[in-house]
PDB file of N, CA and C in Angstrom:
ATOM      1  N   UNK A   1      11.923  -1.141   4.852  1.00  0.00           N
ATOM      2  CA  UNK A   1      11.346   0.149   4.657  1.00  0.00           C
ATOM      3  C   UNK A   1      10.550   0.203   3.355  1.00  0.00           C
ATOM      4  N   UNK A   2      10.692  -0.741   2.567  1.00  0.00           N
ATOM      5  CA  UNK A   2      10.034  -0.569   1.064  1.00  0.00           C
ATOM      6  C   UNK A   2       8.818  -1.049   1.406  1.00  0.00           C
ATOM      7  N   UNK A   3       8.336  -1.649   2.857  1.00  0.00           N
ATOM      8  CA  UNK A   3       7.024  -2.043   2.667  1.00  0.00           C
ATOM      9  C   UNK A   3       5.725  -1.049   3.848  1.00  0.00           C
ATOM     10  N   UNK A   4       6.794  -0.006   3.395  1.00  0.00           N
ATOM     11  CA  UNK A   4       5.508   0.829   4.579  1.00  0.00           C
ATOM     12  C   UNK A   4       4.643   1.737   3.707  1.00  0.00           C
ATOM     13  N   UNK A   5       3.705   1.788   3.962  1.00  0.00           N
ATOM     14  CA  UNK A   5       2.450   2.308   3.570  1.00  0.00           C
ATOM     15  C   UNK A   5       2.766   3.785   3.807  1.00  0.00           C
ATOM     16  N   UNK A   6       2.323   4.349   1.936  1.00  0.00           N
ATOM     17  CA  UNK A   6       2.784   5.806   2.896  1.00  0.00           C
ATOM     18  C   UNK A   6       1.501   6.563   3.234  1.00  0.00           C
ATOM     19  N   UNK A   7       0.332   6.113   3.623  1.00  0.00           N
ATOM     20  CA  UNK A   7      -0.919   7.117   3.985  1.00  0.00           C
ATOM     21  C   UNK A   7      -1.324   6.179   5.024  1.00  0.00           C
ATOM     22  N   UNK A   8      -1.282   6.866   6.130  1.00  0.00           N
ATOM     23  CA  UNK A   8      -2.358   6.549   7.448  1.00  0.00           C
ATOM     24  C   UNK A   8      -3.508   6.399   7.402  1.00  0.00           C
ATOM     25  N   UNK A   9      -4.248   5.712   7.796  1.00  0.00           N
ATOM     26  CA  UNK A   9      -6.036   5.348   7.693  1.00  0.00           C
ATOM     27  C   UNK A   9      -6.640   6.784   8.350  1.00  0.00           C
ATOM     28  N   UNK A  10      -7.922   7.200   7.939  1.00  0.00           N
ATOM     29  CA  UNK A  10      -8.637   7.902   8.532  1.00  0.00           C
ATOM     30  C   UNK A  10      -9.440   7.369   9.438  1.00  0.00           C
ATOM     31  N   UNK A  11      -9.177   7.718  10.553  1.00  0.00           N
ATOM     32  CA  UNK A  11      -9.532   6.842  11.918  1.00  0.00           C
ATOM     33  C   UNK A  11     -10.990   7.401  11.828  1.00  0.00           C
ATOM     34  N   UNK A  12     -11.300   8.532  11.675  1.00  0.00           N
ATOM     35  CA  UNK A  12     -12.940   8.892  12.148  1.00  0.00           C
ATOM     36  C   UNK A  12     -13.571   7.879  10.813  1.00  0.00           C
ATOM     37  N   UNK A  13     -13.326   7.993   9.736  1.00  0.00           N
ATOM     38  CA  UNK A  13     -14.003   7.024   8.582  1.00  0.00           C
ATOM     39  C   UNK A  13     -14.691   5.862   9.333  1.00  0.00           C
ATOM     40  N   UNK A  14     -13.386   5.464   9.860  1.00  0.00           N
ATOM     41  CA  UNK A  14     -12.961   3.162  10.440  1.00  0.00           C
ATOM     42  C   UNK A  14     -13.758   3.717  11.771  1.00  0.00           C
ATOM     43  N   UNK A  15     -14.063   4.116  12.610  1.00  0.00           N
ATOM     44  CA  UNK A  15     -14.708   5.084  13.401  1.00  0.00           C
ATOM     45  C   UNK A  15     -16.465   4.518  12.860  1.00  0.00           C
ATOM     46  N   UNK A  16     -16.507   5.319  12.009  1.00  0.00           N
ATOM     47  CA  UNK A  16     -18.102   5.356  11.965  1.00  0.00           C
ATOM     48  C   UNK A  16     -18.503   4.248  11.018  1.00  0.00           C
ATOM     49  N   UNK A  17     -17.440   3.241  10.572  1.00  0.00           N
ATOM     50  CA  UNK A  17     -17.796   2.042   9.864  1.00  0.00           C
ATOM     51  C   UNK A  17     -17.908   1.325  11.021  1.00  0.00           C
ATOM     52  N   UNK A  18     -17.316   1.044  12.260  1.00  0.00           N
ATOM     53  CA  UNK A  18     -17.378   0.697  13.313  1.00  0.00           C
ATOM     54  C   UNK A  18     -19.002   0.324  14.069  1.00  0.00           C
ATOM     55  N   UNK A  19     -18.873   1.887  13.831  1.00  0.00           N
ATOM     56  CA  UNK A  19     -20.464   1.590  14.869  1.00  0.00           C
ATOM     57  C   UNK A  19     -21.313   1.358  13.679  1.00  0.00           C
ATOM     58  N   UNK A  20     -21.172   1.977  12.497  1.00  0.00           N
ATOM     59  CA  UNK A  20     -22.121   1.145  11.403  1.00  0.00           C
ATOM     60  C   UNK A  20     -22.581  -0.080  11.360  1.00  0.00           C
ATOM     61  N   UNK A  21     -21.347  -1.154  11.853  1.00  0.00           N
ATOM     62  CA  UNK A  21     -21.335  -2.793  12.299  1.00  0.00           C
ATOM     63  C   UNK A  21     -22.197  -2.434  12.880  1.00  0.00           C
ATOM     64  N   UNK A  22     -22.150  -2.071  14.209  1.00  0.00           N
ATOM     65  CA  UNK A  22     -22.911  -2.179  15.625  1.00  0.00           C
ATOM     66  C   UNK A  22     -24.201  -2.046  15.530  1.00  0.00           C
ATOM     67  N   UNK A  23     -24.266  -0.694  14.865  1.00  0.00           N
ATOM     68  CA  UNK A  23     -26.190   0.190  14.848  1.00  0.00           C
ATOM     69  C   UNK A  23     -26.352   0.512  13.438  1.00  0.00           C
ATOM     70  N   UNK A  24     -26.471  -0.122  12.494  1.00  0.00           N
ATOM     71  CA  UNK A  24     -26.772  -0.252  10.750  1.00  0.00           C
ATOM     72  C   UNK A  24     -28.053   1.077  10.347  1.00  0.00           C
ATOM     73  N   UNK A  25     -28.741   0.903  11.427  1.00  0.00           N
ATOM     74  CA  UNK A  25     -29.835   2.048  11.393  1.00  0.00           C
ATOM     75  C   UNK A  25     -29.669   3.375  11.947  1.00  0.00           C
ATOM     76  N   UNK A  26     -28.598   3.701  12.431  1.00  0.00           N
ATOM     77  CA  UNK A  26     -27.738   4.869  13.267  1.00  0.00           C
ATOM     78  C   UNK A  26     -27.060   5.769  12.100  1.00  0.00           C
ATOM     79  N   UNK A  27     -26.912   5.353  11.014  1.00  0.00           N
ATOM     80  CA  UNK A  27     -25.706   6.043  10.121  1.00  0.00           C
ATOM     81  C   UNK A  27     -26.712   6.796   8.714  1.00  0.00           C
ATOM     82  N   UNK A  28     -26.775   7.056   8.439  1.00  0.00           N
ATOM     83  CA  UNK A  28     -27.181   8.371   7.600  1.00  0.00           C
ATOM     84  C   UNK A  28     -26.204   8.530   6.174  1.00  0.00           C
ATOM     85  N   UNK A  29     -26.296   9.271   5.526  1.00  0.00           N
ATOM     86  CA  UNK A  29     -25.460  10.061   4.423  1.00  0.00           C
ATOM     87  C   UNK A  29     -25.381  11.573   4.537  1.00  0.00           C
ATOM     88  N   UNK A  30     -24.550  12.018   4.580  1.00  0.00           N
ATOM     89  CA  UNK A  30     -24.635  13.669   4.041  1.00  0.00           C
ATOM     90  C   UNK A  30     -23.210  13.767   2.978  1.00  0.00           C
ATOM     91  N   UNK A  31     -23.744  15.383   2.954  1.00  0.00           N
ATOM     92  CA  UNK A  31     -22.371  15.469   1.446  1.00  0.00           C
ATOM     93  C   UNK A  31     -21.231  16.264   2.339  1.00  0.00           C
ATOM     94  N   UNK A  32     -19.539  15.515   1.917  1.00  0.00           N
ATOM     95  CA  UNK A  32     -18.959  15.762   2.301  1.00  0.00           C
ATOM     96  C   UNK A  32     -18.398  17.026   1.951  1.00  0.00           C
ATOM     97  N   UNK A  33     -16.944  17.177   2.632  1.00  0.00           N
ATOM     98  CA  UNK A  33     -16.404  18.654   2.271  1.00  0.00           C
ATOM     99  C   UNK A  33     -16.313  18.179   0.779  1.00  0.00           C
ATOM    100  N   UNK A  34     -15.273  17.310   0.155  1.00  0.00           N
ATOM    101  CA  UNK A  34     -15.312  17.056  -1.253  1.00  0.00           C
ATOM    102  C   UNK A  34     -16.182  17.231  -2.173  1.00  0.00           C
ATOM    103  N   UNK A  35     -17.714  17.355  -1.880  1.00  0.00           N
ATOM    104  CA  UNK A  35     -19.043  17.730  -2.500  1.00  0.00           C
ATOM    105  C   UNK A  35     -20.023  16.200  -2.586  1.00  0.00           C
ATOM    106  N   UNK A  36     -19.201  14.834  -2.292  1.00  0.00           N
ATOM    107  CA  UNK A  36     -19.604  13.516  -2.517  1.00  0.00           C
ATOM    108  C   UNK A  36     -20.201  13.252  -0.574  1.00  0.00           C
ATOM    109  N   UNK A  37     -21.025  12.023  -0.950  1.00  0.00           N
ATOM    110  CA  UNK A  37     -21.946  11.670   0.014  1.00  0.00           C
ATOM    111  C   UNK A  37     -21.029  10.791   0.676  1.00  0.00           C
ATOM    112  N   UNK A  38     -20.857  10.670   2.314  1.00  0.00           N
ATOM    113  CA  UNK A  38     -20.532  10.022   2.897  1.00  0.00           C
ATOM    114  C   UNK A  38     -21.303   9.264   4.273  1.00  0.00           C
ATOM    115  N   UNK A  39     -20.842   8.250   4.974  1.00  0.00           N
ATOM    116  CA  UNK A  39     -21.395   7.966   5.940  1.00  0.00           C
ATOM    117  C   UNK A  39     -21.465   8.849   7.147  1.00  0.00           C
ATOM    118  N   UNK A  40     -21.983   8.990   7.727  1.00  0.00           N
ATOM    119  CA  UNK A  40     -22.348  10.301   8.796  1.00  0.00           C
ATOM    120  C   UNK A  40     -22.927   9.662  10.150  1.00  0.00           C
ATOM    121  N   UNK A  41     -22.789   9.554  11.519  1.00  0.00           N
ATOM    122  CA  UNK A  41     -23.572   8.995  12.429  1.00  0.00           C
ATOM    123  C   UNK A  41     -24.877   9.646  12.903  1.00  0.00           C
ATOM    124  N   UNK A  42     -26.047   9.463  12.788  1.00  0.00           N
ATOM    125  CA  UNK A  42     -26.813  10.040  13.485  1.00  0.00           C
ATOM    126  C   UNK A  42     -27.085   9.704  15.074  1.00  0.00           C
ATOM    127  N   UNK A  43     -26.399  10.612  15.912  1.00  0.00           N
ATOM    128  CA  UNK A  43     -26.668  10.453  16.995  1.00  0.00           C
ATOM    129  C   UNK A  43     -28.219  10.696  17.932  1.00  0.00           C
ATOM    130  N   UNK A  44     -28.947  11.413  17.119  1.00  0.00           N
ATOM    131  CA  UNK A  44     -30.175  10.755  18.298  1.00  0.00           C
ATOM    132  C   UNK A  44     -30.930   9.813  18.440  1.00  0.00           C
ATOM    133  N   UNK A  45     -30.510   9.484  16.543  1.00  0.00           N
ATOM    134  CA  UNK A  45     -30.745   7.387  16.907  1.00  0.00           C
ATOM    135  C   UNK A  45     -29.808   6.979  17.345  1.00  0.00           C
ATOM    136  N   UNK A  46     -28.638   7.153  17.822  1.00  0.00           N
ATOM    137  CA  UNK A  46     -27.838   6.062  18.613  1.00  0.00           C
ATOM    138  C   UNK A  46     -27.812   6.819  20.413  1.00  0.00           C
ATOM    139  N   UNK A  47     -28.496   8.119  20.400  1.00  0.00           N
ATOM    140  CA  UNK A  47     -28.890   8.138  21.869  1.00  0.00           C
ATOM    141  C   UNK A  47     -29.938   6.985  22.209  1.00  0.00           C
ATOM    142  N   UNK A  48     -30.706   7.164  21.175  1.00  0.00           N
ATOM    143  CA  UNK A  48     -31.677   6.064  21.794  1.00  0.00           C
ATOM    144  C   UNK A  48     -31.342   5.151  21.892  1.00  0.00           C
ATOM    145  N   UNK A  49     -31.020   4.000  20.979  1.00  0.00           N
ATOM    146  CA  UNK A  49     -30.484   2.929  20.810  1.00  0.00           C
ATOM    147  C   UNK A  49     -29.460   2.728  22.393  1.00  0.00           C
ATOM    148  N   UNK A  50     -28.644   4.009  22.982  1.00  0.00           N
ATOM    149  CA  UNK A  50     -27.783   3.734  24.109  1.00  0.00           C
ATOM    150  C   UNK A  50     -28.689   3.650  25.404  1.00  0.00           C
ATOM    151  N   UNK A  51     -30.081   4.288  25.292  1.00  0.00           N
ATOM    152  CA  UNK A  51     -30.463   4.527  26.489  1.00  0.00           C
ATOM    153  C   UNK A  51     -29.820   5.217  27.057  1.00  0.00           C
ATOM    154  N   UNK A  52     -29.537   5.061  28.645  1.00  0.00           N
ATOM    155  CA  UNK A  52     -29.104   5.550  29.644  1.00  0.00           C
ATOM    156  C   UNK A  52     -27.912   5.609  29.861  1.00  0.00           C
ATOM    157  N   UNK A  53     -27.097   4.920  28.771  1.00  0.00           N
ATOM    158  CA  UNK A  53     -25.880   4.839  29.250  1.00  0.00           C
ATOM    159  C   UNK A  53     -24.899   5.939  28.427  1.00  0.00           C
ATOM    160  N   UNK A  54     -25.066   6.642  28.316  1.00  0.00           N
ATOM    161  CA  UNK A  54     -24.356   8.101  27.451  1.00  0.00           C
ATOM    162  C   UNK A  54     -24.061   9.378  28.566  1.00  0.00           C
ATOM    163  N   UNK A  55     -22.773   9.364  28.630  1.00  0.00           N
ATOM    164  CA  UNK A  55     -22.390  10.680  29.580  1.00  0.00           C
ATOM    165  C   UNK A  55     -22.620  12.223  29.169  1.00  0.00           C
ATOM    166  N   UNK A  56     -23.257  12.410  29.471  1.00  0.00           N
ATOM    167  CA  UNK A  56     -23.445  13.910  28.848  1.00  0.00           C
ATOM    168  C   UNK A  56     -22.818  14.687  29.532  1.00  0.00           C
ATOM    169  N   UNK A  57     -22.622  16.011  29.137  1.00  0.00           N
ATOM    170  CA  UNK A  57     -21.721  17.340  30.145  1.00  0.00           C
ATOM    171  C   UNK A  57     -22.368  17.565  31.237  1.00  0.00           C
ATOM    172  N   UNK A  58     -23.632  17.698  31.286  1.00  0.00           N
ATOM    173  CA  UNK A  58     -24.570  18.176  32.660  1.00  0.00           C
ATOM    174  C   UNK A  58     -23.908  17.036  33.765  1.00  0.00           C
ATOM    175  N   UNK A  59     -23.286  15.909  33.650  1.00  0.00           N
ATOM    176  CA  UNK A  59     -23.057  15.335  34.488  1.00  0.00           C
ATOM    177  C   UNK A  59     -21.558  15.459  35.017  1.00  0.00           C
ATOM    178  N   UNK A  60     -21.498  15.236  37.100  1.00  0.00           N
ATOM    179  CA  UNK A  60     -19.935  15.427  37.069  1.00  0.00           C
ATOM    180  C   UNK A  60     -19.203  14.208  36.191  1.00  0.00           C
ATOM    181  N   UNK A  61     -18.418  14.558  36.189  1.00  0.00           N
ATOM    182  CA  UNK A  61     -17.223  13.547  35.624  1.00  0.00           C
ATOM    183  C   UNK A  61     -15.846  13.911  35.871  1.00  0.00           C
ATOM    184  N   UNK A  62     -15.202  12.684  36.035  1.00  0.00           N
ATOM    185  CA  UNK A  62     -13.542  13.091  35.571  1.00  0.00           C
ATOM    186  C   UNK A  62     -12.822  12.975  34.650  1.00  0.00           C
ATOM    187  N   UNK A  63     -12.220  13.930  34.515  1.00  0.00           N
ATOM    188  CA  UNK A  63     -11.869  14.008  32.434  1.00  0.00           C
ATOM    189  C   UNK A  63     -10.692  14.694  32.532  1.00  0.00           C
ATOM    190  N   UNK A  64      -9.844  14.432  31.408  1.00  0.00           N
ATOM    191  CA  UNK A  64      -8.380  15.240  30.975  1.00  0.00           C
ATOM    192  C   UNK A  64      -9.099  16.303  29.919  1.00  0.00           C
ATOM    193  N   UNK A  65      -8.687  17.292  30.205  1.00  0.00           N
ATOM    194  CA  UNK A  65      -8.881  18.543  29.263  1.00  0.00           C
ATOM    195  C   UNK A  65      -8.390  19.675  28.545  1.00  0.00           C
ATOM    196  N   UNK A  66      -7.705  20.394  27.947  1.00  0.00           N
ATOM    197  CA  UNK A  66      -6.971  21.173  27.751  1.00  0.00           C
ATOM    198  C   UNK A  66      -7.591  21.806  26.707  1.00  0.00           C
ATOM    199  N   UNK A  67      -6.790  23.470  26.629  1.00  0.00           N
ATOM    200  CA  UNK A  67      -7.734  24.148  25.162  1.00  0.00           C
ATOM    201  C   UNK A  67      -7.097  23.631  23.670  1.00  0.00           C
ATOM    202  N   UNK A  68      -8.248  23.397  22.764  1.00  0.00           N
ATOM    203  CA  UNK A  68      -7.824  23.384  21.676  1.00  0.00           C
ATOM    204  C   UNK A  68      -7.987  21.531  21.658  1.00  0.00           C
ATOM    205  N   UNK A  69      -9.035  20.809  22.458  1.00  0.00           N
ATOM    206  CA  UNK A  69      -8.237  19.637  22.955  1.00  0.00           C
ATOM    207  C   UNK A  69      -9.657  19.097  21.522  1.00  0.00           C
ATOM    208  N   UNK A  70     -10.711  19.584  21.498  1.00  0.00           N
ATOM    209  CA  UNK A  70     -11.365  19.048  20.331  1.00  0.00           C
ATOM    210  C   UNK A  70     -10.767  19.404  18.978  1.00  0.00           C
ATOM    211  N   UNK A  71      -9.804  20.096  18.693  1.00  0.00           N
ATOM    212  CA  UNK A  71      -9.184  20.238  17.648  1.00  0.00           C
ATOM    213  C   UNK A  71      -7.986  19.545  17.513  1.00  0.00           C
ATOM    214  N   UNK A  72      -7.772  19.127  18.578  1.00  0.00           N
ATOM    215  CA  UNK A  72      -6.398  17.963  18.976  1.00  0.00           C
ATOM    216  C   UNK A  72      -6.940  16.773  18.478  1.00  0.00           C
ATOM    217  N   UNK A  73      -7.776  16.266  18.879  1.00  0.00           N
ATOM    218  CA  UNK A  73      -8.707  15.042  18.769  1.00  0.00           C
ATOM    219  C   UNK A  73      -9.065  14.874  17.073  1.00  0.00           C
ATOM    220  N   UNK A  74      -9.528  16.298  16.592  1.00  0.00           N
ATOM    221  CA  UNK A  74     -10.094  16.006  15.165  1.00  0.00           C
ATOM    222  C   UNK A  74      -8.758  16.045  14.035  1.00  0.00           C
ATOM    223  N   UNK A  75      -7.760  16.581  14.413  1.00  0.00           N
ATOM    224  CA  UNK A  75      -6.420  16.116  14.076  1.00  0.00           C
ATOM    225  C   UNK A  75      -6.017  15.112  13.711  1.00  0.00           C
ATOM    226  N   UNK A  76      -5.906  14.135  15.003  1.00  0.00           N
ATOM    227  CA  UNK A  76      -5.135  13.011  14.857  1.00  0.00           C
ATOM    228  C   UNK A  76      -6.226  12.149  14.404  1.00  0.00           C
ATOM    229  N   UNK A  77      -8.068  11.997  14.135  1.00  0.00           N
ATOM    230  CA  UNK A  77      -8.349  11.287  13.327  1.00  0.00           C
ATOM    231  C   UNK A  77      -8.331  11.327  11.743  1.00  0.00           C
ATOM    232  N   UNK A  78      -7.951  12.156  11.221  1.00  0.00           N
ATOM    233  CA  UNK A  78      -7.750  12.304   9.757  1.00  0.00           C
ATOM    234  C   UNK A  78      -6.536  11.612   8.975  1.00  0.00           C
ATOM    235  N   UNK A  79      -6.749  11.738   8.123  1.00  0.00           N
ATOM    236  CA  UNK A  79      -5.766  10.573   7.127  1.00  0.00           C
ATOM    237  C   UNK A  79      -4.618  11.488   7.125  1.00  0.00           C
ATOM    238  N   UNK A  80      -3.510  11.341   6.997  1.00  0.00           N
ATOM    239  CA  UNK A  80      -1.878  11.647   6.472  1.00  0.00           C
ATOM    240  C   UNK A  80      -1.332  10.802   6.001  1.00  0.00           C
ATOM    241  N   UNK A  81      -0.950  11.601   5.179  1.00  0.00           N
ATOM    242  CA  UNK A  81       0.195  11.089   4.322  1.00  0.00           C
ATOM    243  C   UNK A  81       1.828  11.129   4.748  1.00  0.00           C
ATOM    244  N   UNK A  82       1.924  11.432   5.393  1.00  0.00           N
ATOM    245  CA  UNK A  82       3.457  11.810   6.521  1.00  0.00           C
ATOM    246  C   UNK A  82       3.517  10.096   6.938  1.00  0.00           C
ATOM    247  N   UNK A  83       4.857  10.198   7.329  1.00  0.00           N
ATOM    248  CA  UNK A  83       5.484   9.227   7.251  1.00  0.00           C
ATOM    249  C   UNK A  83       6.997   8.822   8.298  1.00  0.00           C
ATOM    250  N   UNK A  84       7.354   8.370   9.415  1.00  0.00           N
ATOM    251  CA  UNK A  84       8.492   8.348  10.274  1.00  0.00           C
ATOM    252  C   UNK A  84       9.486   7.593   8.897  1.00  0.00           C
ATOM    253  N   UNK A  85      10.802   8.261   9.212  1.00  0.00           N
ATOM    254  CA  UNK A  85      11.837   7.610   8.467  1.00  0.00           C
ATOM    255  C   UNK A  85      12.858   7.813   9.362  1.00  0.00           C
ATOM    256  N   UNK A  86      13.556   6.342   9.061  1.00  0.00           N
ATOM    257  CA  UNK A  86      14.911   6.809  10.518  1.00  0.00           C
ATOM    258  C   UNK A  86      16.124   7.603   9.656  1.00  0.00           C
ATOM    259  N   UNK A  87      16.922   8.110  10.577  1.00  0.00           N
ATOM    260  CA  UNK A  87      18.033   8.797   9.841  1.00  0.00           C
ATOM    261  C   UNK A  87      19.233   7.480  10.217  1.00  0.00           C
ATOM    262  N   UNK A  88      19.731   7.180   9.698  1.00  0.00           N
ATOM    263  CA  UNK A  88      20.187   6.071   9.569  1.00  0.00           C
ATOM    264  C   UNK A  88      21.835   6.604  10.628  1.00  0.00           C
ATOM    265  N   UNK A  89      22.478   7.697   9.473  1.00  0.00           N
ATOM    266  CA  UNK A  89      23.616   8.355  10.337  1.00  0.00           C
ATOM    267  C   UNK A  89      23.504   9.078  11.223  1.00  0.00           C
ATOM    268  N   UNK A  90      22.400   9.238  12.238  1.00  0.00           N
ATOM    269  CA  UNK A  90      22.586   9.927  13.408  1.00  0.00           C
ATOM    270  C   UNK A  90      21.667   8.863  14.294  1.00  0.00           C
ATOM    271  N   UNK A  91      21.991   7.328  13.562  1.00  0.00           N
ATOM    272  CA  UNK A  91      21.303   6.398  15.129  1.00  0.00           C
ATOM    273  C   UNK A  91      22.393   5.607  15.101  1.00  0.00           C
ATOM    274  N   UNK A  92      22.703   4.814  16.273  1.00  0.00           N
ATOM    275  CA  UNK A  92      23.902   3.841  16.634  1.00  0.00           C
ATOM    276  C   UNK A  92      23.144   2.407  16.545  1.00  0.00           C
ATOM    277  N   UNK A  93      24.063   2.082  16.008  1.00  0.00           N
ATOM    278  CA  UNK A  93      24.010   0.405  15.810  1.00  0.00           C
ATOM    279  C   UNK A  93      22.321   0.571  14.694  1.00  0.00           C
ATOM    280  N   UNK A  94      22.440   0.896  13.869  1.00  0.00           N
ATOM    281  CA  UNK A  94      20.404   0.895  12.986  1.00  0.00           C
ATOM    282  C   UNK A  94      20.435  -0.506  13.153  1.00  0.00           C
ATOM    283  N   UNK A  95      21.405  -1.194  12.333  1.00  0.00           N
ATOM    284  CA  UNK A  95      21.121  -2.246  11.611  1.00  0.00           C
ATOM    285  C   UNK A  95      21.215  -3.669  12.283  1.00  0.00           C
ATOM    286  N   UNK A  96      21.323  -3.191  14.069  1.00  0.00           N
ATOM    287  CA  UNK A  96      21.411  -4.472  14.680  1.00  0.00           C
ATOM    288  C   UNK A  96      20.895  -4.106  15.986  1.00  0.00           C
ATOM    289  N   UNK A  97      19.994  -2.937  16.561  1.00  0.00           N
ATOM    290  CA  UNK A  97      19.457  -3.099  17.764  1.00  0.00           C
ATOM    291  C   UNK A  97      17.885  -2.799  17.271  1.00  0.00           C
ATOM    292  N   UNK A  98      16.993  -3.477  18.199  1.00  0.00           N
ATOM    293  CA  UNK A  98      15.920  -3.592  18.302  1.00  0.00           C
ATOM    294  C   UNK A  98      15.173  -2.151  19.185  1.00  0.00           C
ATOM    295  N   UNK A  99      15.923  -1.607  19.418  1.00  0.00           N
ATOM    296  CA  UNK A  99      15.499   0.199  20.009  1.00  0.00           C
ATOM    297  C   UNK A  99      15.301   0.754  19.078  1.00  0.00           C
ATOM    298  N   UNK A 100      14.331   2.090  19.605  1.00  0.00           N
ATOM    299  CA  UNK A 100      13.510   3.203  18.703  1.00  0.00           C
ATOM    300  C   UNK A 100      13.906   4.544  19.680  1.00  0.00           C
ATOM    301  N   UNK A 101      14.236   5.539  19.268  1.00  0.00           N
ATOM    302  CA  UNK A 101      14.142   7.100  19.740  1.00  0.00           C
ATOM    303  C   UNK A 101      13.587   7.750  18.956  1.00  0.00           C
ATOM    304  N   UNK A 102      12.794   7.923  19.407  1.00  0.00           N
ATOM    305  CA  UNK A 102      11.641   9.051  18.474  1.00  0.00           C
ATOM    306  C   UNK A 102      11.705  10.279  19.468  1.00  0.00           C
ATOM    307  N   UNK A 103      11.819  11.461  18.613  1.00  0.00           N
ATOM    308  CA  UNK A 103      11.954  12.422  19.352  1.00  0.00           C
ATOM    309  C   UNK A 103      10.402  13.210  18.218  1.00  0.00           C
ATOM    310  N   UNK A 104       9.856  13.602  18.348  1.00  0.00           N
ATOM    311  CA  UNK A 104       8.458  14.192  17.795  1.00  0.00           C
ATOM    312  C   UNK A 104       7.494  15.327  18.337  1.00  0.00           C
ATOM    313  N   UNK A 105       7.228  16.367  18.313  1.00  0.00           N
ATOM    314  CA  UNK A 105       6.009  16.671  18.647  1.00  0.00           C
ATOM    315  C   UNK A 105       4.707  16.952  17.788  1.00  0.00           C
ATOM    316  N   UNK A 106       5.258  16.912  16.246  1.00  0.00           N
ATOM    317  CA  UNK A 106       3.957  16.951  15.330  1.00  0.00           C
ATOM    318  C   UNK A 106       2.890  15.685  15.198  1.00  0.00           C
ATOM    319  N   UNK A 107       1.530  16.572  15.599  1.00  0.00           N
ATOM    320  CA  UNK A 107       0.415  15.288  16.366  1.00  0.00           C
ATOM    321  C   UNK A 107       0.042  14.817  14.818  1.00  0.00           C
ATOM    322  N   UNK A 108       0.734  14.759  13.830  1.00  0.00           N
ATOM    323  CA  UNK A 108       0.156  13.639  12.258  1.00  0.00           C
ATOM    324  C   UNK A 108       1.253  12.880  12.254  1.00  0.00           C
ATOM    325  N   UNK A 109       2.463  13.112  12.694  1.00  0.00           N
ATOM    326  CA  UNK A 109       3.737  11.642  12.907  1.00  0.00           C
ATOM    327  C   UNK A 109       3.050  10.849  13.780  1.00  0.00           C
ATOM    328  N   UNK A 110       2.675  11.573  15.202  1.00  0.00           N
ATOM    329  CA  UNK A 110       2.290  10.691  16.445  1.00  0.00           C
ATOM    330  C   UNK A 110       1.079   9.944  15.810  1.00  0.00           C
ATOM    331  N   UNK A 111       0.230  10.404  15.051  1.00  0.00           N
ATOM    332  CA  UNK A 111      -0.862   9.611  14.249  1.00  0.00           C
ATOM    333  C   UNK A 111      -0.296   8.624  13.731  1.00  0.00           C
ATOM    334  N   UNK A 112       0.952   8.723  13.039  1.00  0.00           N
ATOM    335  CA  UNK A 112       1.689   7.508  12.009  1.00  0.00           C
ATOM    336  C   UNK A 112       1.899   6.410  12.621  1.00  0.00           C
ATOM    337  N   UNK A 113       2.829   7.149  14.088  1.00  0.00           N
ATOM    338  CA  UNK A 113       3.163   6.403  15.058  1.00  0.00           C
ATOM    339  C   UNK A 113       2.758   5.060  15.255  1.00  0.00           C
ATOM    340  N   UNK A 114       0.596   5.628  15.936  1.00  0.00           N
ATOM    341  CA  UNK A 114       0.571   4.646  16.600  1.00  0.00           C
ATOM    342  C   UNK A 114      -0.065   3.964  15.411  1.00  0.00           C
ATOM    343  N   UNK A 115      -0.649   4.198  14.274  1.00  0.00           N
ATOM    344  CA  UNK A 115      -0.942   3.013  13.339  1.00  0.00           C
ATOM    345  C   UNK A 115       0.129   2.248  13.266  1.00  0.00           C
ATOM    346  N   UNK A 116       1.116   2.649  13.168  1.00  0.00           N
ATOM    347  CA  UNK A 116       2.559   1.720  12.486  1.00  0.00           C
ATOM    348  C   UNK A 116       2.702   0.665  13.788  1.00  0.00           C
ATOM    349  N   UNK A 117       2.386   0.902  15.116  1.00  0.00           N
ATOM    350  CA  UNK A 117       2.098   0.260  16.025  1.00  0.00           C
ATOM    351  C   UNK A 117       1.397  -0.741  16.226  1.00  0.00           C
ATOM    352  N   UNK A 118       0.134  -0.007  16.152  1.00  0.00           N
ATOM    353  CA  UNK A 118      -1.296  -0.638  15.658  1.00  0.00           C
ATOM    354  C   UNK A 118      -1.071  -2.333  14.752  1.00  0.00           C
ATOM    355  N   UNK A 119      -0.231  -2.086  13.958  1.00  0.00           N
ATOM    356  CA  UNK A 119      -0.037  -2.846  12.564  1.00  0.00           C
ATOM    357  C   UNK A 119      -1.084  -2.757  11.911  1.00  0.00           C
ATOM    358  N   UNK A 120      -1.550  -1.741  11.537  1.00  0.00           N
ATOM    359  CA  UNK A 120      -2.631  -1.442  10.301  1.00  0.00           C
ATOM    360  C   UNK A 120      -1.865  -1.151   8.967  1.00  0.00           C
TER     361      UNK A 120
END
């Protein structure tokens, strides 16, 4: 336990360093909430750059959806600092089974989750 990281990566950041690799001429600067300049994607150079292959809404599709689901999404890419810790006296056997019970519904643990998964 002394070697876990206690801040989660900001996935949208690693996100737009991502396609930065990909499309170097796609990414931009603007000023962040902090007041400092960050990387930013410009998407109608990377519409172009995609051509034809970009799903837009005008088209059918099949999709999972729910309300609040773009605020779900912009959630779990942000950095936390939260952290899973086991309770040691309310699990059986800690110190010799290879099982996990996670019982959770706050979506910045489930963020922790799957980095700690991830192995990032």
């Amino acid at each position: 336990m002394d070697n876990l990281k206690m801040q989660c990566p900001d996935a949208a950041s690693e996100n737009v360093a991502k396609v930065a690799a990909l499309f170097p001429h796609c990414v931009t600067e603007q000023i962040g909430k902090n007041g400092k300049p960050e990387l930013a994607i410009d998407f109608d150079k990377l519409r172009i750059e995609l051509g034809d292959k970009i799903a837009e809404d005008t088209r059918e599709r099949y999709q999972f959806t729910w309300p609040q689901k773009r605020l779900a999404l912009d959630l779990a890419n942000k950095s936390t600092n939260m952290t899973l810790r086991p309770v040691r006296e309310g699990s059986v056997d800690f110190d010799n089974t290879e099982n996990l019970y996670i019982e959770v519904i706050i979506l910045k643990c489930l963020r922790c989750l799957e980095t700690r998964i991830a192995g990032r």
